[in-house]
N, C-alpha and C. Protein backbone atom coordinates (compact mmCIF):
# COMPACT_ATOMS: atom_id res chain seq x y z
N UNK A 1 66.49 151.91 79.55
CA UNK A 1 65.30 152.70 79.33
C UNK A 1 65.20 153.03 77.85
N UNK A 2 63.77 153.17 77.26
CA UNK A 2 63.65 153.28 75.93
C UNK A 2 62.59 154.80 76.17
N UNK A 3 62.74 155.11 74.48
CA UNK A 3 61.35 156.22 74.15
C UNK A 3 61.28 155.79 73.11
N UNK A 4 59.96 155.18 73.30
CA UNK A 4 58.21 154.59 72.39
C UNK A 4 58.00 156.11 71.84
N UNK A 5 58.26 155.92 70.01
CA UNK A 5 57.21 157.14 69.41
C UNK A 5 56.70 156.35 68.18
N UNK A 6 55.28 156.47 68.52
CA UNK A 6 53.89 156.08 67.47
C UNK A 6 53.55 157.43 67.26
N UNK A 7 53.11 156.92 65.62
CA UNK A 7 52.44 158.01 65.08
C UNK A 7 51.46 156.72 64.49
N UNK A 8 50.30 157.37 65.14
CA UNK A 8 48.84 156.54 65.00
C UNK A 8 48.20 157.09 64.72
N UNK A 9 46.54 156.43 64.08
CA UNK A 9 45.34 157.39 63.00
C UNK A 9 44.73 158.12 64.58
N UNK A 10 44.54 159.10 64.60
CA UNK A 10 44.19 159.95 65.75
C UNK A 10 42.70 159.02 66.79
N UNK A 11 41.95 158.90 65.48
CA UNK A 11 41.02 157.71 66.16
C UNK A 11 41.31 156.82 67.28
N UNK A 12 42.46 156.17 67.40
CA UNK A 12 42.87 154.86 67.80
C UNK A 12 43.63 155.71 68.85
N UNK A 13 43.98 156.84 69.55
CA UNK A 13 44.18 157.43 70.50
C UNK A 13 43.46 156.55 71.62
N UNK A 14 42.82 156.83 71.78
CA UNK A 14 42.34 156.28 73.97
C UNK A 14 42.30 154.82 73.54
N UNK A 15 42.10 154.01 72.44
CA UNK A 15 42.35 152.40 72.89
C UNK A 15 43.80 152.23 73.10
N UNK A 16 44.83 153.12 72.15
CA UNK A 16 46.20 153.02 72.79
C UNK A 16 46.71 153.09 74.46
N UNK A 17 46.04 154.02 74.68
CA UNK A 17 46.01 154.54 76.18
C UNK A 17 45.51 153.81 76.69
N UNK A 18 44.31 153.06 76.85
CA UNK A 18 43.76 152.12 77.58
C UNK A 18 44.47 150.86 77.46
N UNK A 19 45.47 150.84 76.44
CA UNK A 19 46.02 149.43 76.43
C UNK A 19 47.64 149.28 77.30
N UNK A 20 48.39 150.82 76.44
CA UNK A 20 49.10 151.13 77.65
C UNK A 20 49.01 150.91 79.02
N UNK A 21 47.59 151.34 79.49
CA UNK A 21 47.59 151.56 80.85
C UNK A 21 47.57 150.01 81.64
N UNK A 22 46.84 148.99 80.45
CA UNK A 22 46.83 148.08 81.10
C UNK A 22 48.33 147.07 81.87
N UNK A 23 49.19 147.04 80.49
CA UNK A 23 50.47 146.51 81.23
C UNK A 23 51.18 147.49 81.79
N UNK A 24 50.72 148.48 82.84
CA UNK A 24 51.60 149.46 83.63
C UNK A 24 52.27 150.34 83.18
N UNK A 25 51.80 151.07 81.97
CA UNK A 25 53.01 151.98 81.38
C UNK A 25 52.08 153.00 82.00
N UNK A 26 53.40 154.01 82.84
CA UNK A 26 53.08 154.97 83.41
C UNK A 26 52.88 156.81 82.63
N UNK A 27 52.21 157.49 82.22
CA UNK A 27 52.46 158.59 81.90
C UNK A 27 53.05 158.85 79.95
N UNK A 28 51.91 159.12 79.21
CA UNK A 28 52.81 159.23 77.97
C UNK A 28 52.05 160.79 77.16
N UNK A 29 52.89 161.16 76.22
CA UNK A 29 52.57 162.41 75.72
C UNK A 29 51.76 162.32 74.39
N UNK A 30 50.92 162.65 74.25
CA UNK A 30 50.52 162.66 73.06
C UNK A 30 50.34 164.44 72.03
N UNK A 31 50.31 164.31 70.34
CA UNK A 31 50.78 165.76 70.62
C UNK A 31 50.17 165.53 68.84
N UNK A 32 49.17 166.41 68.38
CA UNK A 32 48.44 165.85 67.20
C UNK A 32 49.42 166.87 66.10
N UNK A 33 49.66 165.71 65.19
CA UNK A 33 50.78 165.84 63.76
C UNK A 33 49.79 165.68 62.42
N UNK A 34 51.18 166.35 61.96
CA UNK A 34 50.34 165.64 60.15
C UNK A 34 51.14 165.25 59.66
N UNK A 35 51.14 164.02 58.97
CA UNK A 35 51.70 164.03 57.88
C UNK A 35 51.38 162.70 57.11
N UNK A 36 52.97 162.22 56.08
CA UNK A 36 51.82 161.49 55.24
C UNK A 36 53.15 160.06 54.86
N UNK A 37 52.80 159.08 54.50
CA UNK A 37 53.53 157.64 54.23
C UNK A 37 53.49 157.32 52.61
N UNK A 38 53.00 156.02 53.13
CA UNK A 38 52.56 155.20 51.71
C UNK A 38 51.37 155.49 50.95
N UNK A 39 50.57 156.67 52.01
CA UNK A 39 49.27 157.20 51.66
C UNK A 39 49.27 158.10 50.70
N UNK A 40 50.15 159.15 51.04
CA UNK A 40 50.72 160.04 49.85
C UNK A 40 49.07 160.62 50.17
N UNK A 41 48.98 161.02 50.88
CA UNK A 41 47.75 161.93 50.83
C UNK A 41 46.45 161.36 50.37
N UNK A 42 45.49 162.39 50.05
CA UNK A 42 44.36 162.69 49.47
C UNK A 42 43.70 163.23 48.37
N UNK A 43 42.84 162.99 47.67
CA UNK A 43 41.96 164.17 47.38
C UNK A 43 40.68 164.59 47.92
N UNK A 44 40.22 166.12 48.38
CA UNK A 44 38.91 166.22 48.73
C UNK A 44 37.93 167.36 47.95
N UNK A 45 36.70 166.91 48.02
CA UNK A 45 36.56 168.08 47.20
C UNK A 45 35.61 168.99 48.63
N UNK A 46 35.49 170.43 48.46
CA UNK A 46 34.77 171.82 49.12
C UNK A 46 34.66 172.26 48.73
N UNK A 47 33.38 172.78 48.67
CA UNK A 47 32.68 173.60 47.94
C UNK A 47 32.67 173.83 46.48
N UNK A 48 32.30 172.47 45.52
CA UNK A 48 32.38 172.30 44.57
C UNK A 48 33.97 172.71 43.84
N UNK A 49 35.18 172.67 44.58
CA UNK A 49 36.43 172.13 44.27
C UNK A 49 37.16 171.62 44.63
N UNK A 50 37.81 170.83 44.12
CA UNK A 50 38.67 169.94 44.48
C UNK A 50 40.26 170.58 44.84
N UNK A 51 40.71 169.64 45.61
CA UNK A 51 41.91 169.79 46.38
C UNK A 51 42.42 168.81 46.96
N UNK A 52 44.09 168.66 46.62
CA UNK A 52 44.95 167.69 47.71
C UNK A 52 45.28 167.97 48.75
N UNK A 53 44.88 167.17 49.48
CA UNK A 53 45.88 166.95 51.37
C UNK A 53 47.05 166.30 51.10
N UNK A 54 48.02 166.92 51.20
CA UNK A 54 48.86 165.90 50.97
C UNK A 54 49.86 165.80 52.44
N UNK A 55 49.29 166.21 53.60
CA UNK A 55 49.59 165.98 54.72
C UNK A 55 47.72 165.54 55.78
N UNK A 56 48.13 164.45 56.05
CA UNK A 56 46.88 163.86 56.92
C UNK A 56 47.09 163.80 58.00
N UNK A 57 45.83 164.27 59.46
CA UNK A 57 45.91 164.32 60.50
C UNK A 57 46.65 162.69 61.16
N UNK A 58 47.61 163.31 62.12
CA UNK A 58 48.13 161.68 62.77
C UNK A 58 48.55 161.93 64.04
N UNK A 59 48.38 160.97 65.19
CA UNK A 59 48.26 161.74 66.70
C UNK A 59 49.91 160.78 66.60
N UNK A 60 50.72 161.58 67.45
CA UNK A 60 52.34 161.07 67.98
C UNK A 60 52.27 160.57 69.68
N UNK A 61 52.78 159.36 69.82
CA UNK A 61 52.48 159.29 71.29
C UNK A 61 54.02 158.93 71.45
N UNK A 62 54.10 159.66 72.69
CA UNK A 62 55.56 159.75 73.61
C UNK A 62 55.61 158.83 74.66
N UNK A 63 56.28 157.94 74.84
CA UNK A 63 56.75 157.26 76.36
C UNK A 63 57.53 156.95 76.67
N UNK A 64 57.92 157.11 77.93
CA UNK A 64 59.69 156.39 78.16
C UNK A 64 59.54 155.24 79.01
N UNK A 65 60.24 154.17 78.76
CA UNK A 65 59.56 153.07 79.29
C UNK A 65 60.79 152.24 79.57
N UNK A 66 60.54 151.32 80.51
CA UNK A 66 61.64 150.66 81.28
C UNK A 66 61.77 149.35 80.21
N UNK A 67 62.79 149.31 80.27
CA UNK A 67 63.24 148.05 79.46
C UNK A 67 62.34 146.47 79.42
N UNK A 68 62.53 146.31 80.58
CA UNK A 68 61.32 145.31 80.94
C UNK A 68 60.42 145.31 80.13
N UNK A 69 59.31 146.54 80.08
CA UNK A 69 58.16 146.46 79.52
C UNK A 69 58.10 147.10 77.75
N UNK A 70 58.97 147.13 77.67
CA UNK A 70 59.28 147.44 76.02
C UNK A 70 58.18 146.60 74.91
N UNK A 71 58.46 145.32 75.03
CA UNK A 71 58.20 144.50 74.24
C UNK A 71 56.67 144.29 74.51
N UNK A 72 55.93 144.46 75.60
CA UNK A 72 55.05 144.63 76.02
C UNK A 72 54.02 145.84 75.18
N UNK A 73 55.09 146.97 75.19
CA UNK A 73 54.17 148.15 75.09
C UNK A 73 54.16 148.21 73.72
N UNK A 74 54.96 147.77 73.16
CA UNK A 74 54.84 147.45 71.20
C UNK A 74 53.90 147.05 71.24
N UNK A 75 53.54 145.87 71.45
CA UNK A 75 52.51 144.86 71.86
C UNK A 75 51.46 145.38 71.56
N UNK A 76 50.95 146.29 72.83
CA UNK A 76 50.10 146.48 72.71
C UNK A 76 49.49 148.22 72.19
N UNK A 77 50.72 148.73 72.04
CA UNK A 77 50.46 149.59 71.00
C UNK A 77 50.27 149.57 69.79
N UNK A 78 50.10 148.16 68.86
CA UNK A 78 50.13 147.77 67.88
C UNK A 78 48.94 146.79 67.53
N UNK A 79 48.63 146.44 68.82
CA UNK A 79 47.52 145.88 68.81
C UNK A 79 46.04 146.71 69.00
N UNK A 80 46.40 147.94 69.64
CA UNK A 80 44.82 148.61 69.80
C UNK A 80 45.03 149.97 68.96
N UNK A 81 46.40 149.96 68.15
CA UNK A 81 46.52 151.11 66.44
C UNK A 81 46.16 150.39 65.14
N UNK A 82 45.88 148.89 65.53
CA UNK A 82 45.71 148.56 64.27
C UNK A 82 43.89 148.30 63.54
N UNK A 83 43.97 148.85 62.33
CA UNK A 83 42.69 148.94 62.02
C UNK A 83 42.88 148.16 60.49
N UNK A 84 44.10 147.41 60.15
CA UNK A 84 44.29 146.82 58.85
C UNK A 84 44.21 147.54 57.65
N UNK A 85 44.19 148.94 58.14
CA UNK A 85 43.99 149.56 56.57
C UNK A 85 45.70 150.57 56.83
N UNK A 86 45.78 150.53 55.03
CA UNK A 86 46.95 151.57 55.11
C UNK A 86 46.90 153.20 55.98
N UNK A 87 48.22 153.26 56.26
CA UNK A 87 48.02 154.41 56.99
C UNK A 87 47.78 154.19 58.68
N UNK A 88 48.04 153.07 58.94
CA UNK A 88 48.13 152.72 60.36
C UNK A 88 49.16 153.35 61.55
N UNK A 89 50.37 153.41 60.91
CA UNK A 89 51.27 154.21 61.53
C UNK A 89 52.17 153.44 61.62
N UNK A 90 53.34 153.67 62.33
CA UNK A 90 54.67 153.18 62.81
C UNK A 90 55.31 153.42 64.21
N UNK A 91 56.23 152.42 64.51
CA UNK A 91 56.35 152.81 65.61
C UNK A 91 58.22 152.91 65.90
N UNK A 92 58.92 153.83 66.67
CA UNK A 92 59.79 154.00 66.89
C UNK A 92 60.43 153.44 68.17
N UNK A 93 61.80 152.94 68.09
CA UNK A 93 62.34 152.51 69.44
C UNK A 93 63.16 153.31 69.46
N UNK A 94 63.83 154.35 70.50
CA UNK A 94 65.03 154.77 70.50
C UNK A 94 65.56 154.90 71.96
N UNK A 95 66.88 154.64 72.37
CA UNK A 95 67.98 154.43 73.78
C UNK A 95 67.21 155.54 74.49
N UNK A 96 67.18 155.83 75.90
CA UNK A 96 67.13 156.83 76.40
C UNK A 96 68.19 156.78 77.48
N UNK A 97 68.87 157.50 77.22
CA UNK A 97 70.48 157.86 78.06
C UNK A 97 70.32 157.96 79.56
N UNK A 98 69.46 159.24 80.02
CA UNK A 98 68.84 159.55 81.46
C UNK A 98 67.54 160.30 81.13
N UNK A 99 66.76 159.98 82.26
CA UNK A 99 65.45 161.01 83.13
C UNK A 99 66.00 160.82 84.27
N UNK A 100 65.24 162.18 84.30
CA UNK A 100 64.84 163.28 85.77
C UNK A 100 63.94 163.95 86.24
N UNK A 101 63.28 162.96 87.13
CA UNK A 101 61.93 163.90 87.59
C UNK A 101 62.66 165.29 88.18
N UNK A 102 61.70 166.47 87.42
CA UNK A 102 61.96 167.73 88.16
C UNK A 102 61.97 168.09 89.39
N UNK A 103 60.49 167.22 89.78
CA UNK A 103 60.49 167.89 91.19
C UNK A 103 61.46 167.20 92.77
N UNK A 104 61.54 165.75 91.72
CA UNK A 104 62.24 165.21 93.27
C UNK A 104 63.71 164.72 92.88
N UNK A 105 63.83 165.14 91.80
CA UNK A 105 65.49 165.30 91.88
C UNK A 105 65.80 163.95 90.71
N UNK A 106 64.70 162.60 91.73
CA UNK A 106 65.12 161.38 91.15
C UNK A 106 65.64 160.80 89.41
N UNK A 107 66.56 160.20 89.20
CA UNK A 107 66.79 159.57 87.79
C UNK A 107 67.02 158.05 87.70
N UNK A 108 67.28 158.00 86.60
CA UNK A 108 67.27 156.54 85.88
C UNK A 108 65.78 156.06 86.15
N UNK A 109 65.32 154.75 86.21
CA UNK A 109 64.33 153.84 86.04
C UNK A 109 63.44 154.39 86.73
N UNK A 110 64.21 154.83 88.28
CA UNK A 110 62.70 155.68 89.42
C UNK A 110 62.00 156.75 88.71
N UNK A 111 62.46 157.53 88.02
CA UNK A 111 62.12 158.78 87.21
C UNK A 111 60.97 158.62 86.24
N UNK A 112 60.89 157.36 86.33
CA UNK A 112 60.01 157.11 84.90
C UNK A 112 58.22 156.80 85.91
């Protein structure tokens, strides 16, 4: 078992999800971040002054996903985050040891 974490342009939220959903990935978290890469921010100007962002809105998506479909869910999490411009995001693989659904006790792979 793995946990999938993307940090994607917030935009590209529900085509992720809709792409997820298509190869069977069940259930993922999403949870809106800021921050900043190769972008190194902004400048904007309000109300006739200017100012740096130097943290930019970026949505984080959570999933734990069965081994099987790993390579899958890169896939296509990479395929419906990408918009070719910098600032696209990245994506994380990391082990997941155990889950446990709360309510029915169940772990490992059923849990997911």
């Amino acid at each position: 078992m793995k946990l999938v974490t993307a940090i994607i342009k917030p935009f590209k939220l529900d085509e992720v999800r809709e792409a997820l959903s298509e190869i069977g990935a069940q259930g993922i978290t999403a949870t809106e971040v800021k921050g900043f890469g190769r972008q190194k921010g902004h400048t904007e100007l309000y109300r006739g002054t200017e100012y740096v962002v130097d943290f930019l809105p970026k949505t984080k998506i959570e999933l734990a996903i069965d081994d099987a479909l790993l390579e899958q869910a890169i896939q296509a999490i990479s395929r419906a985050a990408n918009s070719g411009k910098i600032g696209d995001g990245k994506i994380f693989v990391s082990d997941l040891e155990q889950v446990i659904r709360i309510r029915t006790g169940e772990s490992g792979p059923a849990a997911l």
